[in-house]
Protein backbone atom coordinates (compact mmCIF):
# COMPACT_ATOMS: atom_id res chain seq x y z
CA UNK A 1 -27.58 6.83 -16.27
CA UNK A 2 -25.90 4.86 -19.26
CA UNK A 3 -28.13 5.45 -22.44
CA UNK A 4 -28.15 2.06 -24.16
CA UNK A 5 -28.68 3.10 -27.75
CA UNK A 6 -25.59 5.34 -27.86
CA UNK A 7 -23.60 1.96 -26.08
CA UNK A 8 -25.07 -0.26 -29.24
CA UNK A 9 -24.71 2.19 -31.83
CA UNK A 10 -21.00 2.63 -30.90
CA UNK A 11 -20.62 -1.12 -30.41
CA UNK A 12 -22.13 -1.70 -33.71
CA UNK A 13 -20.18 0.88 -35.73
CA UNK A 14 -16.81 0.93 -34.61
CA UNK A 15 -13.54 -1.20 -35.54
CA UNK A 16 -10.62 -2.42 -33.20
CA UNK A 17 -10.05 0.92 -31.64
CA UNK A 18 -13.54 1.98 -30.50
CA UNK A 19 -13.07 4.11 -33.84
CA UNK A 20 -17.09 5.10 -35.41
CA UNK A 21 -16.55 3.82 -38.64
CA UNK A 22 -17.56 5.83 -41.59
CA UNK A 23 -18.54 4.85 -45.49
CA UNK A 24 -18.39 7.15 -47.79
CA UNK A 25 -21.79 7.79 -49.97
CA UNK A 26 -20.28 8.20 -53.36
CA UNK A 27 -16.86 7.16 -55.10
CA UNK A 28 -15.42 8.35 -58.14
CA UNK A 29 -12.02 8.16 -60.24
CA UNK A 30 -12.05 11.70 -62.34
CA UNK A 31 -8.39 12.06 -61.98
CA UNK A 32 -5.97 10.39 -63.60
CA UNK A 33 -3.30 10.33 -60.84
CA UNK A 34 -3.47 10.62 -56.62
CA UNK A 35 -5.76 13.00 -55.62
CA UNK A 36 -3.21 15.00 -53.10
CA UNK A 37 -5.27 17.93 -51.95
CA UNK A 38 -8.99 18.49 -51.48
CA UNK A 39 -10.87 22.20 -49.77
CA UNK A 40 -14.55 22.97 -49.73
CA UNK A 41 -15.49 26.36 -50.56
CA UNK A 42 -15.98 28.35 -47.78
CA UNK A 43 -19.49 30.10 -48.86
CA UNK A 44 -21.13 27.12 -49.92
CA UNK A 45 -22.15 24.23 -48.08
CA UNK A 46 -21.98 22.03 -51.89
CA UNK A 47 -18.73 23.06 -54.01
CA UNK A 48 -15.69 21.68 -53.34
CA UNK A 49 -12.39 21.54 -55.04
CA UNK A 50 -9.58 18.50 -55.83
CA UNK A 51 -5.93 18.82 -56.68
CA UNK A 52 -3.58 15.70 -58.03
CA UNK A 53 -0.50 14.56 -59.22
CA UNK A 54 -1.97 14.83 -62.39
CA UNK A 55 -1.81 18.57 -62.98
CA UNK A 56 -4.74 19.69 -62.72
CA UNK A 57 -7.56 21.16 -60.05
CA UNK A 58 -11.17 19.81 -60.64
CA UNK A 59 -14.01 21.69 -59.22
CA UNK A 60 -17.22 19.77 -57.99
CA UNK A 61 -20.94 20.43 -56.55
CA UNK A 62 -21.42 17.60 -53.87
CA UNK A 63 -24.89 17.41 -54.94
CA UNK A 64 -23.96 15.87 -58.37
CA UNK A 65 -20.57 14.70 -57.77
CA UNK A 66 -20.53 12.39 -61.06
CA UNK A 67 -19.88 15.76 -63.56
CA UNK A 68 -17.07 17.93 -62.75
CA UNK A 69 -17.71 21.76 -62.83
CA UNK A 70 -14.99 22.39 -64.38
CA UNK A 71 -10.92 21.36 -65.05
CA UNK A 72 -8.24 23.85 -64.26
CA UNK A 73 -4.51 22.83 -65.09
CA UNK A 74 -1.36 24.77 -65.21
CA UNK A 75 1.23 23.47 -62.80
CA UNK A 76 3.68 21.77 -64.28
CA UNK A 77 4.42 19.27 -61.35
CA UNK A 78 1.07 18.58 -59.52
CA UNK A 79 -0.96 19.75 -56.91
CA UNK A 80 0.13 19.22 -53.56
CA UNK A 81 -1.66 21.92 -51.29
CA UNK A 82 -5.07 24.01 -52.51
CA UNK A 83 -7.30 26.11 -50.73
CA UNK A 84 -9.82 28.70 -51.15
CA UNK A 85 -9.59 32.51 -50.13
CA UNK A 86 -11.89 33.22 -47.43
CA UNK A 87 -14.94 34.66 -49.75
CA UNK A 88 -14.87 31.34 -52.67
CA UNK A 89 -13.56 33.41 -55.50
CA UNK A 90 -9.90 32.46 -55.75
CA UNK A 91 -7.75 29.30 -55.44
CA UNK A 92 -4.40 28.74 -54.05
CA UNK A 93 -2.51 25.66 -55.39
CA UNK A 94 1.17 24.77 -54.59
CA UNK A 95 3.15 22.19 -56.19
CA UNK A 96 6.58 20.59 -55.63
CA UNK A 97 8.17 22.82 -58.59
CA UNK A 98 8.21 25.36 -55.77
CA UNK A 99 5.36 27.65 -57.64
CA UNK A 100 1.68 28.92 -55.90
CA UNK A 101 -0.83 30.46 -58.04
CA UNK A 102 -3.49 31.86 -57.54
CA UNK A 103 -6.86 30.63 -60.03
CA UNK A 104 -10.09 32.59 -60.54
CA UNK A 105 -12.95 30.25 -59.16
CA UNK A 106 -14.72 30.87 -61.56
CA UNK A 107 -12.97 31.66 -64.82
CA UNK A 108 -10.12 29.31 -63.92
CA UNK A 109 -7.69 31.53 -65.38
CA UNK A 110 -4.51 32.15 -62.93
């Protein structure tokens, strides 16, 4: 049995490739360079966090994403890789100078 509304909702939503197309809900610009590196915090379902070419890591709350939480900077070259540590508290960035630190999620102190 072929279920029609799952045949138009595809048909209706997807690009040259069959491909569900998505749009996002909210844009922003808050850094002043690429944004190279983005992780959501593992023990919330809200706070995320955004690394760029600009040198810093910017910490968010999906439910207001027009303020930034907060601003972290400190490498010297970008951020090219971040993640969280598997219980939110810390953050990993990595940069192209060939440094990681580790940040406080909450202090943002490395």
């Amino acid at each position: 049995m072929v279920n029609y509304y799952n045949l138009r909702f595809a048909a209706e939503n997807s690009g040259d490739l069959g491909i569900t197309e998505v749009f996002p809900t909210y844009s922003s610009r808050p850094h002043e360079s690429s944004v190279d590196a983005i992780t959501c915090d593992p023990t919330s379902d809200r706070l995320f966090a955004s690394g760029s070419h600009d040198h810093t890591i910017k910490l968010w709350d999906a439910n207001n994403p027009a303020k930034c939480l907060q601003t972290i900077s400190g490498n010297k070259e970008g951020i090219w890789s971040l993640n969280y540590s598997a219980d939110g508290k810390k953050l990993v960035s990595a940069s192209p100078e060939g440094v990681c630190k580790v940040w406080d999620s909450k202090s943002g102190k490395c």
